[in-house]
PDB file of N, CA and C in Angstrom:
ATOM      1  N   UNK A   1      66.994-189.373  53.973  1.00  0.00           N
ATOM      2  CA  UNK A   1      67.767-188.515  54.842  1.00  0.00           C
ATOM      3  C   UNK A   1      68.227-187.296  54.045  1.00  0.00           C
ATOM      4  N   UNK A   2      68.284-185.861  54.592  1.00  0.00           N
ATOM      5  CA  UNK A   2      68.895-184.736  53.629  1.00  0.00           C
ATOM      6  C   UNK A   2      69.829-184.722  53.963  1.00  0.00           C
ATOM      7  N   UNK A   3      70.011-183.483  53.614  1.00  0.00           N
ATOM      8  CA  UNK A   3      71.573-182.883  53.852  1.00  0.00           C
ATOM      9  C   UNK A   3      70.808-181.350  54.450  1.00  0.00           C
ATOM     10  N   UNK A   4      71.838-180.919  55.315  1.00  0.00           N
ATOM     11  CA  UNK A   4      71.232-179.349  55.645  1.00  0.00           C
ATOM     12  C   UNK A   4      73.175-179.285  56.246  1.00  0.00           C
ATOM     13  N   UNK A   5      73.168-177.681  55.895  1.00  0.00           N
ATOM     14  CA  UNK A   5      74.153-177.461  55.910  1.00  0.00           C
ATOM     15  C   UNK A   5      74.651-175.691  56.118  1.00  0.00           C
ATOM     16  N   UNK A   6      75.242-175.806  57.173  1.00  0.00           N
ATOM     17  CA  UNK A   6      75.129-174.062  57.721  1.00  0.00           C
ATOM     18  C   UNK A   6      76.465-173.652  58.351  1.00  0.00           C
ATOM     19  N   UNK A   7      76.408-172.276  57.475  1.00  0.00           N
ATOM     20  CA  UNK A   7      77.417-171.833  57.502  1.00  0.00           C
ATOM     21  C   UNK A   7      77.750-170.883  57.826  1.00  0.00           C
ATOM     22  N   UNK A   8      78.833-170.519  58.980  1.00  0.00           N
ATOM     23  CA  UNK A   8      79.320-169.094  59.694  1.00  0.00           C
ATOM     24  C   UNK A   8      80.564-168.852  59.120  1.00  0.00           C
ATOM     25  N   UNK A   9      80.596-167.635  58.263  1.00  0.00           N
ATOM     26  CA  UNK A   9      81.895-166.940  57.648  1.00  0.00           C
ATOM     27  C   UNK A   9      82.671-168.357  57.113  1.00  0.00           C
ATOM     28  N   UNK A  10      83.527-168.706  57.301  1.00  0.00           N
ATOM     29  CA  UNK A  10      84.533-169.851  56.512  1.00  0.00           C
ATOM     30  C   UNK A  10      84.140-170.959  57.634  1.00  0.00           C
ATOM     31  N   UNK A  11      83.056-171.529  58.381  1.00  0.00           N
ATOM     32  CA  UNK A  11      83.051-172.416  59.144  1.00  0.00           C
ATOM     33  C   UNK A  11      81.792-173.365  58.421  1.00  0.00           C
ATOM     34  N   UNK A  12      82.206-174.318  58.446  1.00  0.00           N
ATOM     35  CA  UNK A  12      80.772-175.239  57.446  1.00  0.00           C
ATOM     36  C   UNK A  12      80.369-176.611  58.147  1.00  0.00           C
ATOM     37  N   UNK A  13      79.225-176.644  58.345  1.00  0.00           N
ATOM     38  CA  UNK A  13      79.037-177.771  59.293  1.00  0.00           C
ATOM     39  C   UNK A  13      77.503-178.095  58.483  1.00  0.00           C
ATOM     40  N   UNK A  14      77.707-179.768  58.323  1.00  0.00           N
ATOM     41  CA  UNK A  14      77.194-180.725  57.710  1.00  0.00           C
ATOM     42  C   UNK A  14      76.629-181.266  58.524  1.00  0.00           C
ATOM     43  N   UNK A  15      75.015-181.790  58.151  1.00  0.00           N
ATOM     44  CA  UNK A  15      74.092-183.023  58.835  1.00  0.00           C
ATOM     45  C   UNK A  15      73.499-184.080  57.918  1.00  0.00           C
ATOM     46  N   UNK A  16      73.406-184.975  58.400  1.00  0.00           N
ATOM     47  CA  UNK A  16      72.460-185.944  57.729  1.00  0.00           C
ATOM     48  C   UNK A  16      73.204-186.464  56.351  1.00  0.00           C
ATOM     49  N   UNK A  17      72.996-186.915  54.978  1.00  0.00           N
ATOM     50  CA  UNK A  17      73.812-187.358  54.620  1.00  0.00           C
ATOM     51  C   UNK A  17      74.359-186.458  53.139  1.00  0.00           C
ATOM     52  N   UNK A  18      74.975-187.035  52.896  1.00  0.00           N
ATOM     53  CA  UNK A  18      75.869-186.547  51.595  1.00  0.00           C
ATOM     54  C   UNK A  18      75.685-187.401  50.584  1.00  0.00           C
ATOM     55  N   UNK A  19      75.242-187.084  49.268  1.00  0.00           N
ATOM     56  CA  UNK A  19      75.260-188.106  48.366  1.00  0.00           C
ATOM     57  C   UNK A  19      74.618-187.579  47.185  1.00  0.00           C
ATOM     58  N   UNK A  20      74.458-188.597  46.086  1.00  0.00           N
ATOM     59  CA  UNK A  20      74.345-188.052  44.571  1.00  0.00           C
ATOM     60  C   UNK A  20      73.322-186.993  44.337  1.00  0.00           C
ATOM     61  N   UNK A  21      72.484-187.108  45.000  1.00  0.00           N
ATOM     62  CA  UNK A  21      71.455-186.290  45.356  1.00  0.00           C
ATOM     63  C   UNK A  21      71.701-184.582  45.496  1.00  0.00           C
ATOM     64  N   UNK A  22      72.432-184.393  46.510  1.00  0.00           N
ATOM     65  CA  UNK A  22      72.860-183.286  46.978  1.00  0.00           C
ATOM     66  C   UNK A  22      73.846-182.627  46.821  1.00  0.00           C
ATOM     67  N   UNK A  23      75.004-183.699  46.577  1.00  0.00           N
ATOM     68  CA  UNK A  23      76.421-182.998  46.578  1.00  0.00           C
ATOM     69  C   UNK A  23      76.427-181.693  45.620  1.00  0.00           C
ATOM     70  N   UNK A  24      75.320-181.211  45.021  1.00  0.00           N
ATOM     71  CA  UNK A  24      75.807-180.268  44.055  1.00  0.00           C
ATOM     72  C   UNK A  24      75.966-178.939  45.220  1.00  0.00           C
ATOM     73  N   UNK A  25      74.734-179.066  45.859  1.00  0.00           N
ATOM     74  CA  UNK A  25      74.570-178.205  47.115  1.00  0.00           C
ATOM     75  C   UNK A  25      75.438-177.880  48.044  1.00  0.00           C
ATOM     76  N   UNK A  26      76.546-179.068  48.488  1.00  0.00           N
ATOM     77  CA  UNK A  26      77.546-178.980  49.251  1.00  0.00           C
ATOM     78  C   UNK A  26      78.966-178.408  48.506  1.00  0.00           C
ATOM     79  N   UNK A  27      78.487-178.705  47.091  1.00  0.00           N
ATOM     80  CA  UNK A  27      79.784-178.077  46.182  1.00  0.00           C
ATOM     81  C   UNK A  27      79.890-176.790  46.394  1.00  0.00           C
ATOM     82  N   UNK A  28      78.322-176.117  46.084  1.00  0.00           N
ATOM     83  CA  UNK A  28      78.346-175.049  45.761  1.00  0.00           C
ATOM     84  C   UNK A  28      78.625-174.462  47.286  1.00  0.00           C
ATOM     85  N   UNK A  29      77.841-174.372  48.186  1.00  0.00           N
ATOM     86  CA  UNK A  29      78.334-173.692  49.564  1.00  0.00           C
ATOM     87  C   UNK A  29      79.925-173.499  49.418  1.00  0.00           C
ATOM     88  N   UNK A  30      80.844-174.553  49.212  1.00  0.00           N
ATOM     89  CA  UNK A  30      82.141-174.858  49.525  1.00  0.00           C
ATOM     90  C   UNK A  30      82.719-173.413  48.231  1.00  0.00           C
ATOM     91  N   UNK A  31      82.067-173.900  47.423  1.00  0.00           N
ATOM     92  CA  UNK A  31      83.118-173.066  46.261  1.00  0.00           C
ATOM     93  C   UNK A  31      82.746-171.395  46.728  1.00  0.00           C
ATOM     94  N   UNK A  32      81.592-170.796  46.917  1.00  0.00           N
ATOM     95  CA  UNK A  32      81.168-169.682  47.352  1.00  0.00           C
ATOM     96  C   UNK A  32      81.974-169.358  48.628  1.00  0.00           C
ATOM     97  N   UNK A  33      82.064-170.009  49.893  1.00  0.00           N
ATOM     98  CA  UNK A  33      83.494-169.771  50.904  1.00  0.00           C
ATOM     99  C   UNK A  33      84.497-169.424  50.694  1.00  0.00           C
ATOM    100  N   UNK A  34      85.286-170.387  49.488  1.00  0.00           N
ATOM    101  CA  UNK A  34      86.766-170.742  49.137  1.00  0.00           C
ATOM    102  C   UNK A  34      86.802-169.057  48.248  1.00  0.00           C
ATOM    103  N   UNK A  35      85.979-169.068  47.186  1.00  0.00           N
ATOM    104  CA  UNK A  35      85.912-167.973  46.557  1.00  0.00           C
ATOM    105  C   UNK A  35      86.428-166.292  47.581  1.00  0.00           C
ATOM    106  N   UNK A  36      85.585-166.377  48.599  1.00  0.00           N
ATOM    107  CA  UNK A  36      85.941-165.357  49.163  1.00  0.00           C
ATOM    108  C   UNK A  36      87.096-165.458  50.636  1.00  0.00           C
ATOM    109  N   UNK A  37      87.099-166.767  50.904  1.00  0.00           N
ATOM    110  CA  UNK A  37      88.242-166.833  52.077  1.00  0.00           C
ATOM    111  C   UNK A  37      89.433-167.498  51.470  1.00  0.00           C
ATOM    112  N   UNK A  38      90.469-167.575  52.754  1.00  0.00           N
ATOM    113  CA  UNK A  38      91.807-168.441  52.337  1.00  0.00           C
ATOM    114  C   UNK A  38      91.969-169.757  52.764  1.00  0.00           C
ATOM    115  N   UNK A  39      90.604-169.876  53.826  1.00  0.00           N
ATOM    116  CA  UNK A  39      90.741-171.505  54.612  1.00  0.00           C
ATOM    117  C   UNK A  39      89.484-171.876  54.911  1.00  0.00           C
ATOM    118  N   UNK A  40      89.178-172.848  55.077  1.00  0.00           N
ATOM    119  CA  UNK A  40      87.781-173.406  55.606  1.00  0.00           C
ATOM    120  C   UNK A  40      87.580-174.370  56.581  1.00  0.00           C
ATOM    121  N   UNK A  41      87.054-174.433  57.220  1.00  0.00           N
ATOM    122  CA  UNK A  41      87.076-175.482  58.498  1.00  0.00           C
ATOM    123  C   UNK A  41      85.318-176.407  58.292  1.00  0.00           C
ATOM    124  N   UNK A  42      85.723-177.572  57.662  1.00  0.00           N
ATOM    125  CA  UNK A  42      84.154-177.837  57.816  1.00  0.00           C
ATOM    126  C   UNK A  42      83.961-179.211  58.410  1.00  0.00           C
ATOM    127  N   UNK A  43      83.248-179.557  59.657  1.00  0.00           N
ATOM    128  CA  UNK A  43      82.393-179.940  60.719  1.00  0.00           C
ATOM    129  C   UNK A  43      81.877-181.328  60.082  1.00  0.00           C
ATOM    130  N   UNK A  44      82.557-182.198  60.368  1.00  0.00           N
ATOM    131  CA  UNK A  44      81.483-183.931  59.376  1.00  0.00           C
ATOM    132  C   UNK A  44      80.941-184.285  60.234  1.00  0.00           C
ATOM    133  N   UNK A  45      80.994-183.949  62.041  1.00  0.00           N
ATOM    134  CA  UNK A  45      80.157-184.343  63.025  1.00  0.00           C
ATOM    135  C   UNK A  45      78.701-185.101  62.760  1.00  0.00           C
ATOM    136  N   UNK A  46      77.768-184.445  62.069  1.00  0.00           N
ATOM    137  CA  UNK A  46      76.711-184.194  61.507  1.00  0.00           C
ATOM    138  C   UNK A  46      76.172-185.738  60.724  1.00  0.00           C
ATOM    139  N   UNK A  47      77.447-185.396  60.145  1.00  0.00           N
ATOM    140  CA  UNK A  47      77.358-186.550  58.583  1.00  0.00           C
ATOM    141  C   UNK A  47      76.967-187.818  59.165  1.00  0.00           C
ATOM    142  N   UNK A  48      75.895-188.211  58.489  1.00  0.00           N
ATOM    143  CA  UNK A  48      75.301-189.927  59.419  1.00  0.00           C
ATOM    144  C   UNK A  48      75.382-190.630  58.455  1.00  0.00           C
ATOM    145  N   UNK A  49      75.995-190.026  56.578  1.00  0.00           N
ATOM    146  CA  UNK A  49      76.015-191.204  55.646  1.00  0.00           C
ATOM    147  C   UNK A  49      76.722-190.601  54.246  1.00  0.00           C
ATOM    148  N   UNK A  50      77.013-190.975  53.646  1.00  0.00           N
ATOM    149  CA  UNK A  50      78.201-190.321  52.671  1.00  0.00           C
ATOM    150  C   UNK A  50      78.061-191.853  51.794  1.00  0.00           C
ATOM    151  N   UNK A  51      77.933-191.111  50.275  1.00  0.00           N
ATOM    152  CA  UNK A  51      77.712-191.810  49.239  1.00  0.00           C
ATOM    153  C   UNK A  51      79.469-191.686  48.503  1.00  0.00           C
ATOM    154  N   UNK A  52      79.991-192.270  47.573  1.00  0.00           N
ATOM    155  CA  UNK A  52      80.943-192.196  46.972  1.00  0.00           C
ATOM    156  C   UNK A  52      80.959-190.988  45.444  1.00  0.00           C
ATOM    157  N   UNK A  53      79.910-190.070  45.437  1.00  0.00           N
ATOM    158  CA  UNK A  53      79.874-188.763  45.003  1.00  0.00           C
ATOM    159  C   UNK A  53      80.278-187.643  46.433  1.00  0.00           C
ATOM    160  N   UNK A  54      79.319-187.991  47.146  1.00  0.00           N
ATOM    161  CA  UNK A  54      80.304-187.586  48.451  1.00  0.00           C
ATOM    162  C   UNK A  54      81.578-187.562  48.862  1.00  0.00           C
ATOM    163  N   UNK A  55      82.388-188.815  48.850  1.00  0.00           N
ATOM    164  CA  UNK A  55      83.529-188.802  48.804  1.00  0.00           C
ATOM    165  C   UNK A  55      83.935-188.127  47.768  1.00  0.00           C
ATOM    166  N   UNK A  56      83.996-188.376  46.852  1.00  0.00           N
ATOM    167  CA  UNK A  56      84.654-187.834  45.658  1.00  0.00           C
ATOM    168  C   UNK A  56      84.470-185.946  45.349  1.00  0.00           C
ATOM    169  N   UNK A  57      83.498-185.426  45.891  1.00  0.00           N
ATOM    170  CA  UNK A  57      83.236-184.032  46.414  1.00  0.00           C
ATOM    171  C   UNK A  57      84.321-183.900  47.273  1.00  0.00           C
ATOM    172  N   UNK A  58      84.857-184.607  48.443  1.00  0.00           N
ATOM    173  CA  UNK A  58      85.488-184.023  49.350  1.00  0.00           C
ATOM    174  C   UNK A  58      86.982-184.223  48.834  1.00  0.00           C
ATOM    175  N   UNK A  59      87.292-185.299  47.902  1.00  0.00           N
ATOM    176  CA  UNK A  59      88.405-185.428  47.459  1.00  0.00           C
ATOM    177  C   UNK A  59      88.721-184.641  46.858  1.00  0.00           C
ATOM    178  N   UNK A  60      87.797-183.841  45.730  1.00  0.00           N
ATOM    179  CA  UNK A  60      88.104-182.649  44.787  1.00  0.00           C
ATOM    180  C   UNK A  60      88.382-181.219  45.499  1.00  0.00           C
ATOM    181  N   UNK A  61      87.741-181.575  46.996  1.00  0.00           N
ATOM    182  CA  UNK A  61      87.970-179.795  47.604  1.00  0.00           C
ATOM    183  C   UNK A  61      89.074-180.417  48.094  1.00  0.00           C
ATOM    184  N   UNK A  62      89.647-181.091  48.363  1.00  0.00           N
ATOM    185  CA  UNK A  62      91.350-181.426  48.839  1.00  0.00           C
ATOM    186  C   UNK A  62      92.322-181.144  47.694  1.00  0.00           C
ATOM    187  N   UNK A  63      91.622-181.639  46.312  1.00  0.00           N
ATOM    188  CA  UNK A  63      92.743-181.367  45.386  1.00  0.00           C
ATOM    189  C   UNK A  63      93.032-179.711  44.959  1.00  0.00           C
ATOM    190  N   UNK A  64      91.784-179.309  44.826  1.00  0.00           N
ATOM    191  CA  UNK A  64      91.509-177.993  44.468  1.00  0.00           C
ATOM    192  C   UNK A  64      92.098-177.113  45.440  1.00  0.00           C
ATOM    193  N   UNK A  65      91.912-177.319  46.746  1.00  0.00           N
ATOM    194  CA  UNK A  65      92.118-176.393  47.646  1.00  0.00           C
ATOM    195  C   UNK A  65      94.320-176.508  47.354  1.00  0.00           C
ATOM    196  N   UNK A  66      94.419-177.088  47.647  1.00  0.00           N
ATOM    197  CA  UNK A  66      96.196-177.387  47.295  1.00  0.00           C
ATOM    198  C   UNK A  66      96.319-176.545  46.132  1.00  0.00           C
ATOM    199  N   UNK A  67      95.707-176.892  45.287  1.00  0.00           N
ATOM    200  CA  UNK A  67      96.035-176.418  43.989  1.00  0.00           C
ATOM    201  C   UNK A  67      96.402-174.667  43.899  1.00  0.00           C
ATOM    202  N   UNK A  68      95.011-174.175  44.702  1.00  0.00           N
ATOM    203  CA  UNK A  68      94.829-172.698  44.808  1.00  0.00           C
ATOM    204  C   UNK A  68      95.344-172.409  45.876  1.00  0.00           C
ATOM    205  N   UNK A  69      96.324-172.829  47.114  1.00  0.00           N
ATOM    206  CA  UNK A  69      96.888-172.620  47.950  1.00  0.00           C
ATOM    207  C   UNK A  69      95.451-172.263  49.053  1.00  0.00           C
ATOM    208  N   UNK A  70      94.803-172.828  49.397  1.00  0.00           N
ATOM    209  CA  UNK A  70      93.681-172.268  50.134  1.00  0.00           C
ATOM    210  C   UNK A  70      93.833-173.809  51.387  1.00  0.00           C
ATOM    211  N   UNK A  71      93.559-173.142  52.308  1.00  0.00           N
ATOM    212  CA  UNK A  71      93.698-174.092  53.162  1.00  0.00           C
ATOM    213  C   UNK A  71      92.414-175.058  54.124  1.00  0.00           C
ATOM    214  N   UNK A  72      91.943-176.167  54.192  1.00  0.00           N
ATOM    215  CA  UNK A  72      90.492-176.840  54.420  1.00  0.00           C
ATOM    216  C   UNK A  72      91.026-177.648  55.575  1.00  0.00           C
ATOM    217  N   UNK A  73      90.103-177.560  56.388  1.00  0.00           N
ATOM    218  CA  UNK A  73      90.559-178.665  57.509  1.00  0.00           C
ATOM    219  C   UNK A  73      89.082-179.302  57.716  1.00  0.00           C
ATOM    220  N   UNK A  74      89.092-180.508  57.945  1.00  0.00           N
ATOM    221  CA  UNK A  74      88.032-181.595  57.756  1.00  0.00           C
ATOM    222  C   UNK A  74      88.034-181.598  59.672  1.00  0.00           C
ATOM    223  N   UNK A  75      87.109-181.557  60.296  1.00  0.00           N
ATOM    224  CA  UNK A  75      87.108-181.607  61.785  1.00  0.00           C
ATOM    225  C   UNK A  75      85.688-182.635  62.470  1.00  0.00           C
ATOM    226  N   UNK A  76      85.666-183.443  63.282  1.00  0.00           N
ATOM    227  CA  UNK A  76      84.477-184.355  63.631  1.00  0.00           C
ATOM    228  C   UNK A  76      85.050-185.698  62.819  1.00  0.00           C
ATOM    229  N   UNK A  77      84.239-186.036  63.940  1.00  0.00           N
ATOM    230  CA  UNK A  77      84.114-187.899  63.655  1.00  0.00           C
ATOM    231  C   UNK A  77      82.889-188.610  62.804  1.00  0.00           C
ATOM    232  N   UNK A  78      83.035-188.163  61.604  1.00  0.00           N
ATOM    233  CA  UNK A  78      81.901-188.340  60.957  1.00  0.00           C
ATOM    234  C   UNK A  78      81.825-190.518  59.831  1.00  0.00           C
ATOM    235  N   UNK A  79      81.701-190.419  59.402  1.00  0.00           N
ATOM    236  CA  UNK A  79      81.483-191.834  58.587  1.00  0.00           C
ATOM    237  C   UNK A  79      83.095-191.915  58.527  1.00  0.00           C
ATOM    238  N   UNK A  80      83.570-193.355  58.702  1.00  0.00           N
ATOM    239  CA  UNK A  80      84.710-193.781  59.010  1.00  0.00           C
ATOM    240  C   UNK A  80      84.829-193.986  57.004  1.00  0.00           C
ATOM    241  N   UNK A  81      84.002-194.419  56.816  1.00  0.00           N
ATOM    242  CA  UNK A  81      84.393-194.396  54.676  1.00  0.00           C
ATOM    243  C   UNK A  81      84.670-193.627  54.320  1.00  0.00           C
ATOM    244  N   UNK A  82      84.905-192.061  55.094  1.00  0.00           N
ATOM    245  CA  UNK A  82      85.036-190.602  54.676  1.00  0.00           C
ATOM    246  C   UNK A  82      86.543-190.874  54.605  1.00  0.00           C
ATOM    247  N   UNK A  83      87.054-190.954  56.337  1.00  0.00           N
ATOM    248  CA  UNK A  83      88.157-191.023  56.279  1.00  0.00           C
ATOM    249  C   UNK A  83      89.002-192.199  56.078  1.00  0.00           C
ATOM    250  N   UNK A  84      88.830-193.018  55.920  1.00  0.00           N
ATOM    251  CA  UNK A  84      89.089-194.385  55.038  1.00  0.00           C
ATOM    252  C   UNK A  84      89.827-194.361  53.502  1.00  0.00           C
ATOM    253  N   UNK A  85      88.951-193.508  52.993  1.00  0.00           N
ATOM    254  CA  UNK A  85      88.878-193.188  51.453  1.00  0.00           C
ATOM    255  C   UNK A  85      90.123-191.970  51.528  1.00  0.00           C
ATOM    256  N   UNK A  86      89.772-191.100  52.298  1.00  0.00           N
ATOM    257  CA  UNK A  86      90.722-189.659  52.609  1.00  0.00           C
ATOM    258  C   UNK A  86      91.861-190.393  52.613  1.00  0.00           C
ATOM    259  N   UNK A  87      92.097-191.126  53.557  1.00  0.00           N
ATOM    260  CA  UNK A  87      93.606-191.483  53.954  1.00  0.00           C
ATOM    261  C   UNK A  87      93.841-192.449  53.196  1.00  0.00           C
ATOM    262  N   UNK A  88      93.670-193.306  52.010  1.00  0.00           N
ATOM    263  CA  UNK A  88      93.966-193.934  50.915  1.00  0.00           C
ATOM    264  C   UNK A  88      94.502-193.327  49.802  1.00  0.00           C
ATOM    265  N   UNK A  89      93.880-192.009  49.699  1.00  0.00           N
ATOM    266  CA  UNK A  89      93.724-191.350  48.512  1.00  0.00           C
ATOM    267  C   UNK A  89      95.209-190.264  49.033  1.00  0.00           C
ATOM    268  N   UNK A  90      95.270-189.751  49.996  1.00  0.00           N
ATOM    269  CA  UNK A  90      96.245-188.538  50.058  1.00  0.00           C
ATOM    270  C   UNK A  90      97.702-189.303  50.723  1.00  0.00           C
ATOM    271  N   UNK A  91      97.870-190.594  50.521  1.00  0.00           N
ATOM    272  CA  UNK A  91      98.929-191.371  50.827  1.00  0.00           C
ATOM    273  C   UNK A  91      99.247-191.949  50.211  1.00  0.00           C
ATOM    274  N   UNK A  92      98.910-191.945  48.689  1.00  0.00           N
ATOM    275  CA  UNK A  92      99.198-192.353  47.153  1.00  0.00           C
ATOM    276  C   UNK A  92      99.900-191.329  46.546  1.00  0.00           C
TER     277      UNK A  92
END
């Protein structure tokens, strides 16, 4: 399964899966956005599978984004381990 991943101005929307494979690809899109905007809105609709480099990608644009005051909103009902892991991790 890939990953394909497309993006309008600060809007990012994900298909197919996420994982050790790819995440460098999804890093980089993300950091190239953040670089030039203040918020990002990105789409897990898509996402049909998410590896735990995956997770851990999305955990780092949560930490990072706080860090640099930049604001990310995670939107869609994508792999329940996404948000499983999300809401473990930002309630510690």
């Amino acid at each position: 399964m890939n990953l394909r991943i497309t993006s309008y101005g600060n809007f990012l929307k994900i298909k197919g899966a996420l994982n050790k494979r790819n995440v460098h690809l999804f890093k980089h899109e993300l950091q190239s956005i953040l670089d030039r905007e203040n918020s990002i809105v990105v789409n897990v609709e898509g996402l049909e599978h998410i590896d735990r480099h995956g997770i851990k990608a999305v955990l780092e644009l949560h930490k990072e984004s706080v860090k640099n005051r930049k604001n990310v909103s995670i939107i869609g009902s994508g792999p329940t381990t996404l948000y499983n892991k999300f809401k473990s991790e930002t309630a510690a």
